[in-house]
C-alpha atoms as a PDB file:
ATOM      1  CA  UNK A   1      -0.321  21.254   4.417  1.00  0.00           C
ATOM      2  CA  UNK A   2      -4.115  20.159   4.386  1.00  0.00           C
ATOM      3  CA  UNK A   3      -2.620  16.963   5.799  1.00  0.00           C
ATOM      4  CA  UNK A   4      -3.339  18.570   9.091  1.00  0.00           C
ATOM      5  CA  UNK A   5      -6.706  18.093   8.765  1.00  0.00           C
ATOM      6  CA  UNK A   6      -6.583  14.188   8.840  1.00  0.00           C
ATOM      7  CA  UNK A   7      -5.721  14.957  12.105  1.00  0.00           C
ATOM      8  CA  UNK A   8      -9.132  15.363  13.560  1.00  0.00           C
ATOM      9  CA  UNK A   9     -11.687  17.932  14.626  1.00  0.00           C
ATOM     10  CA  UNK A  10     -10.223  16.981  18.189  1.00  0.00           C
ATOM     11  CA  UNK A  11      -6.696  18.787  17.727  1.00  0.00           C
ATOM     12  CA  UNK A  12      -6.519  22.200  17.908  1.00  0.00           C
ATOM     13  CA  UNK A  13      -4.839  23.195  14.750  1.00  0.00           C
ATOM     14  CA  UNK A  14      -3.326  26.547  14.244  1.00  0.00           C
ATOM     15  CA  UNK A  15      -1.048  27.873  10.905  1.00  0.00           C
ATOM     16  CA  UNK A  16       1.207  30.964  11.408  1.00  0.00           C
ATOM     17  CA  UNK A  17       2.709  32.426   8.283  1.00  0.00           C
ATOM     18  CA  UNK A  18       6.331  34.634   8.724  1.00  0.00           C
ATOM     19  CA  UNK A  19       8.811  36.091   6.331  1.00  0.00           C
ATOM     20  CA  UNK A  20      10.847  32.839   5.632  1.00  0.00           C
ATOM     21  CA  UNK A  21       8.752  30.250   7.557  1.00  0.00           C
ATOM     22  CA  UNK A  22       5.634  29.159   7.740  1.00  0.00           C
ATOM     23  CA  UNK A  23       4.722  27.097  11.294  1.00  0.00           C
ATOM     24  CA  UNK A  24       1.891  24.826  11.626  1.00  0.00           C
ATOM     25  CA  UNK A  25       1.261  23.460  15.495  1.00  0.00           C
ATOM     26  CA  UNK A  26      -1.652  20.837  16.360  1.00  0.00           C
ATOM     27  CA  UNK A  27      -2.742  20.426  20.058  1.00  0.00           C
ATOM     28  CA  UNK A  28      -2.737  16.601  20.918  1.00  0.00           C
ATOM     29  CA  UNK A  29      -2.621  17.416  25.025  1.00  0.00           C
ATOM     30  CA  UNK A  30      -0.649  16.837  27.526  1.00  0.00           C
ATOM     31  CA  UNK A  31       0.468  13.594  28.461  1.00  0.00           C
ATOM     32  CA  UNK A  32       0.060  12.260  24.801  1.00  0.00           C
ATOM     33  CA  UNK A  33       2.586   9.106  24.381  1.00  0.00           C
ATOM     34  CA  UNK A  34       3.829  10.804  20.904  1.00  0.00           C
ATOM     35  CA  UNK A  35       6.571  11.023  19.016  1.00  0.00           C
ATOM     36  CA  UNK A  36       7.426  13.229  15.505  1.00  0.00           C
ATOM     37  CA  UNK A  37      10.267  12.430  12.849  1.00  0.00           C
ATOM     38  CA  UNK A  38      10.864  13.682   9.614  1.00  0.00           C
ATOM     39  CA  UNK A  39      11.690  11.648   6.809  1.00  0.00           C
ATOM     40  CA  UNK A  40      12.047  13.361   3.195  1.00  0.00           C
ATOM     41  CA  UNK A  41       9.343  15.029   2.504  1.00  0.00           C
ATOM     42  CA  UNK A  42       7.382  13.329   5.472  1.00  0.00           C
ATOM     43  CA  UNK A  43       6.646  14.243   8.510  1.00  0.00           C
ATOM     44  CA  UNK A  44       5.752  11.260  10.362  1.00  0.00           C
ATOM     45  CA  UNK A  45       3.475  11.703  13.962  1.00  0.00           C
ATOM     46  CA  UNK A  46       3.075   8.713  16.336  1.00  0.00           C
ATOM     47  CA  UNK A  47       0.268   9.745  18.550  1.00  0.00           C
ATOM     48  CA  UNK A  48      -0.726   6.461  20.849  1.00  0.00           C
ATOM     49  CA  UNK A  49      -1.890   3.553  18.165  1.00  0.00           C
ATOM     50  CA  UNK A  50      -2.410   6.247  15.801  1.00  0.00           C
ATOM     51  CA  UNK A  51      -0.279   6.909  13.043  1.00  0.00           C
ATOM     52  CA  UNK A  52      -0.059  10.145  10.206  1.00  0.00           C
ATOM     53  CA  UNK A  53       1.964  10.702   7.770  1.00  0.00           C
ATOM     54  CA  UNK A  54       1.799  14.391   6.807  1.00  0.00           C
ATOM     55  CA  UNK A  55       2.809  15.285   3.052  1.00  0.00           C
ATOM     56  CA  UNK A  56       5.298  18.868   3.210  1.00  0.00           C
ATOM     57  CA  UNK A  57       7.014  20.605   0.382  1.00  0.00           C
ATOM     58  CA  UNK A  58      10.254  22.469   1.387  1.00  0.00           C
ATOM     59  CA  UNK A  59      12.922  22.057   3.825  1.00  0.00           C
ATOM     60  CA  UNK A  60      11.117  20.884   7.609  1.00  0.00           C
ATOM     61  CA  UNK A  61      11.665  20.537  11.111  1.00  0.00           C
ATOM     62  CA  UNK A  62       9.396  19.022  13.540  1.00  0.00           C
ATOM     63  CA  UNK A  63       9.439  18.617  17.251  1.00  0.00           C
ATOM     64  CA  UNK A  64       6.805  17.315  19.826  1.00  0.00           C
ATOM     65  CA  UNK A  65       6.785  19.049  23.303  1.00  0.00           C
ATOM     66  CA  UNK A  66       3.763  18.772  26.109  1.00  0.00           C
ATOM     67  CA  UNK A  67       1.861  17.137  23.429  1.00  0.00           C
ATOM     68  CA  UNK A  68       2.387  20.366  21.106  1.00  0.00           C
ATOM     69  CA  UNK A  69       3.106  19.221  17.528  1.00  0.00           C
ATOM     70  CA  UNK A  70       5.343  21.803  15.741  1.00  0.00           C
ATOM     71  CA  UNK A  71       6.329  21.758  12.098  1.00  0.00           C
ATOM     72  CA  UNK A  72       8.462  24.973  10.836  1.00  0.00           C
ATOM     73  CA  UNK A  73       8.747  24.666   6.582  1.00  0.00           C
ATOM     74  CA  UNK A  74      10.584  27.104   5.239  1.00  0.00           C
ATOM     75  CA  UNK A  75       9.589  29.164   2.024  1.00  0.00           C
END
């Protein structure tokens, strides 16, 4: 998921590795008018005017709280 990285040296960008999962969350702040959806194997993030679409292999969710992205891919 080097995708992340288009995100900006801004975002705090973190990846967390676990037996079936691997998580990766990027820091947009608080009271960020953004919005997440997966589609395929695309996750799409809607961050202002900004748009990225973030290239994932394997099964995804993604969710968007206090400006937290989260995406969870499992193995």
């Amino acid at each position: 998921m080097t995708a992340l990285q288009e995100l900006g040296d801004d975002i705090g960008l973190s990846r967390h590795e676990y037996d079936e999962t691997v998580v990766f969350a990027a820091d947009f702040g608080p009271g960020q008018d953004a919005s997440v959806d997966v589609l395929g194997d695309t996750v799409m993030v809607v961050v202002g005017d900004e748009q990225y679409d973030l290239e994932i292999a394997g099964d995804a969710r993604a969710f968007m709280k206090n400006g937290v992205l989260t995406i969870e891919v499992e193995r």
